[in-house]
Protein backbone atom coordinates (compact mmCIF):
# COMPACT_ATOMS: atom_id res chain seq x y z
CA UNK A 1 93.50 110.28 135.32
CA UNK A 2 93.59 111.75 132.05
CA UNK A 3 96.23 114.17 133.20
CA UNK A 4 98.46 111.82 134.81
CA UNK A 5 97.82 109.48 132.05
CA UNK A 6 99.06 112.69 129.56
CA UNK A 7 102.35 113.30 131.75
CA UNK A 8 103.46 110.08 130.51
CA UNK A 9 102.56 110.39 127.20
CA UNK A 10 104.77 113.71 126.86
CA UNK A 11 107.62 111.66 128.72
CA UNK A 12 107.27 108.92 126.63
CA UNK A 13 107.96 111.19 123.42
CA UNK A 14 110.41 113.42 125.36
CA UNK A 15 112.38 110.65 126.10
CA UNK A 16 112.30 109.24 122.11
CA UNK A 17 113.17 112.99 120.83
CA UNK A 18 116.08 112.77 123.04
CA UNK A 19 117.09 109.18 121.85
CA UNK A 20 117.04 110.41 118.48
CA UNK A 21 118.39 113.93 118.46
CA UNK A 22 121.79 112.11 120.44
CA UNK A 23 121.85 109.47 117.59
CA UNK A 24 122.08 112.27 115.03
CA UNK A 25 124.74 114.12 116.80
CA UNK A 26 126.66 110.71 116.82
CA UNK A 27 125.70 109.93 113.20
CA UNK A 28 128.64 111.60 111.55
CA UNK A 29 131.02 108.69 114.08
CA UNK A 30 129.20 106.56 115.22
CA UNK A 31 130.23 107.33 119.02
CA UNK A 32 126.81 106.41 120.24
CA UNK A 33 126.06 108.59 123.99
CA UNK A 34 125.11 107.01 127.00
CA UNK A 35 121.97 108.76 127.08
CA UNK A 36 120.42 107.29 124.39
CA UNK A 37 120.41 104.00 125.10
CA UNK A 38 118.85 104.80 128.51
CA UNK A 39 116.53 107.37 126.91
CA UNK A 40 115.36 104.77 124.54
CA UNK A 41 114.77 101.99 127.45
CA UNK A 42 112.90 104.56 129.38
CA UNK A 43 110.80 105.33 126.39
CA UNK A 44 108.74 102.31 126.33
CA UNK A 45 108.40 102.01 130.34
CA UNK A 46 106.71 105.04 130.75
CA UNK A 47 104.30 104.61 127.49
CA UNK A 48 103.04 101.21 128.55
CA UNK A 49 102.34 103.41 132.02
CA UNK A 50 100.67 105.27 130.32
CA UNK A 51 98.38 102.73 128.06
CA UNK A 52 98.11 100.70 131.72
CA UNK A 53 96.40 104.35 132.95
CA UNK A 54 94.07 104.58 130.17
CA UNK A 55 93.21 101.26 129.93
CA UNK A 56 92.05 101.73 133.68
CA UNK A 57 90.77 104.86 133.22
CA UNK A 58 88.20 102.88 130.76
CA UNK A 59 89.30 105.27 127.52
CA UNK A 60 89.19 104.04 123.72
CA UNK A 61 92.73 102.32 123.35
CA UNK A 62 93.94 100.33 120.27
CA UNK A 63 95.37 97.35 121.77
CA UNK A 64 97.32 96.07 118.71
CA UNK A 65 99.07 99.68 118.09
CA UNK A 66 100.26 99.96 121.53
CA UNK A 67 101.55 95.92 121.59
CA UNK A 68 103.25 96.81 117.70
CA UNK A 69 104.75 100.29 119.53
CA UNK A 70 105.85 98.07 122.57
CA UNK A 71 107.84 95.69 120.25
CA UNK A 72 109.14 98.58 118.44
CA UNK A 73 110.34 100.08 121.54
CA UNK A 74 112.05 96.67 122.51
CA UNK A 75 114.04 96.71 119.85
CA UNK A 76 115.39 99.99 119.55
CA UNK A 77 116.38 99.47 123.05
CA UNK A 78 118.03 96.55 122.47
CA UNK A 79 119.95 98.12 118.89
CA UNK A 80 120.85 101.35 121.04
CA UNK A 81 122.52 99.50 124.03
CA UNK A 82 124.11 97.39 121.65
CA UNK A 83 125.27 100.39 119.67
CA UNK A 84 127.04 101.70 123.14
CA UNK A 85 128.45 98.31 124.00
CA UNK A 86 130.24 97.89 120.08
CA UNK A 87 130.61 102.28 119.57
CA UNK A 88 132.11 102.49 115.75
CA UNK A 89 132.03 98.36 114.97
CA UNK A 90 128.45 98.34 115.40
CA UNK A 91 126.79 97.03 112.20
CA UNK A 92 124.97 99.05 109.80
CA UNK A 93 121.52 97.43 110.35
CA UNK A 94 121.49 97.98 114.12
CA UNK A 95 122.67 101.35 113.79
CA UNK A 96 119.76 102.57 111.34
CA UNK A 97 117.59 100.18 113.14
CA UNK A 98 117.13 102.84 115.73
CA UNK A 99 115.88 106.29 113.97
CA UNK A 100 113.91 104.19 111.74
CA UNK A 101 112.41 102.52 114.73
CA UNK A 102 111.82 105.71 116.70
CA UNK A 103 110.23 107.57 113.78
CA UNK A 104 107.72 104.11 113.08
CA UNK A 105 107.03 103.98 116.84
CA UNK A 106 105.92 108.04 116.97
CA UNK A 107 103.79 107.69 113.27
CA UNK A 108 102.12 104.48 114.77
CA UNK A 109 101.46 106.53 117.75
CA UNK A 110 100.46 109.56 115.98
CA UNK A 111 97.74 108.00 113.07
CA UNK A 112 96.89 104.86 114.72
């Protein structure tokens, strides 16, 4: 279980490295990809697999860091798809909403 349960884990960051490396090539004008917005909805789906796993699996997990990353994750989904749907009108607080989100979710997940 522990090896299934790390497969997700290494998805789960995959998919936020991807999310942010394609919202810094877009910084520069704001033309948002496709993929990140999906990459950043896939994100949280497979680390709450992976939490459900270990949770199972009877390991040490810290509830309240993995319900703040889950929010997190909910909300730079929700900034990133709105980012594709508005491309350069999106507003300045939902468009820096999502690196700083991505980069709180991995240091909650890294030192909690």
């Amino acid at each position: 279980m522990y090896t299934l349960m790390m497969i997700f884990v290494f998805l789960h960051i995959l998919c936020w490295a991807g999310a942010f490396g394609m919202w810094i090539a877009a910084v520069k004008n704001r033309q948002p990809l496709p993929g990140m917005a999906h990459m950043s909805a896939a994100a949280p789906v497979f680390g709450l697999i992976a939490a459900v796993i270990g949770i199972i699996d009877g390991m040490a997990i810290n509830h309240m860091a993995i319900g703040i990353k889950l929010v997190l994750s909910v909300v730079v989904a929700v900034c990133a798809f709105i980012a594709i749907k508005k491309r350069e009108a999106t507003p300045a607080p939902v468009w820096f909403a999502i690196p700083v989100g991505i980069v709180v979710n991995i240091a909650i997940g890294v030192f909690m």
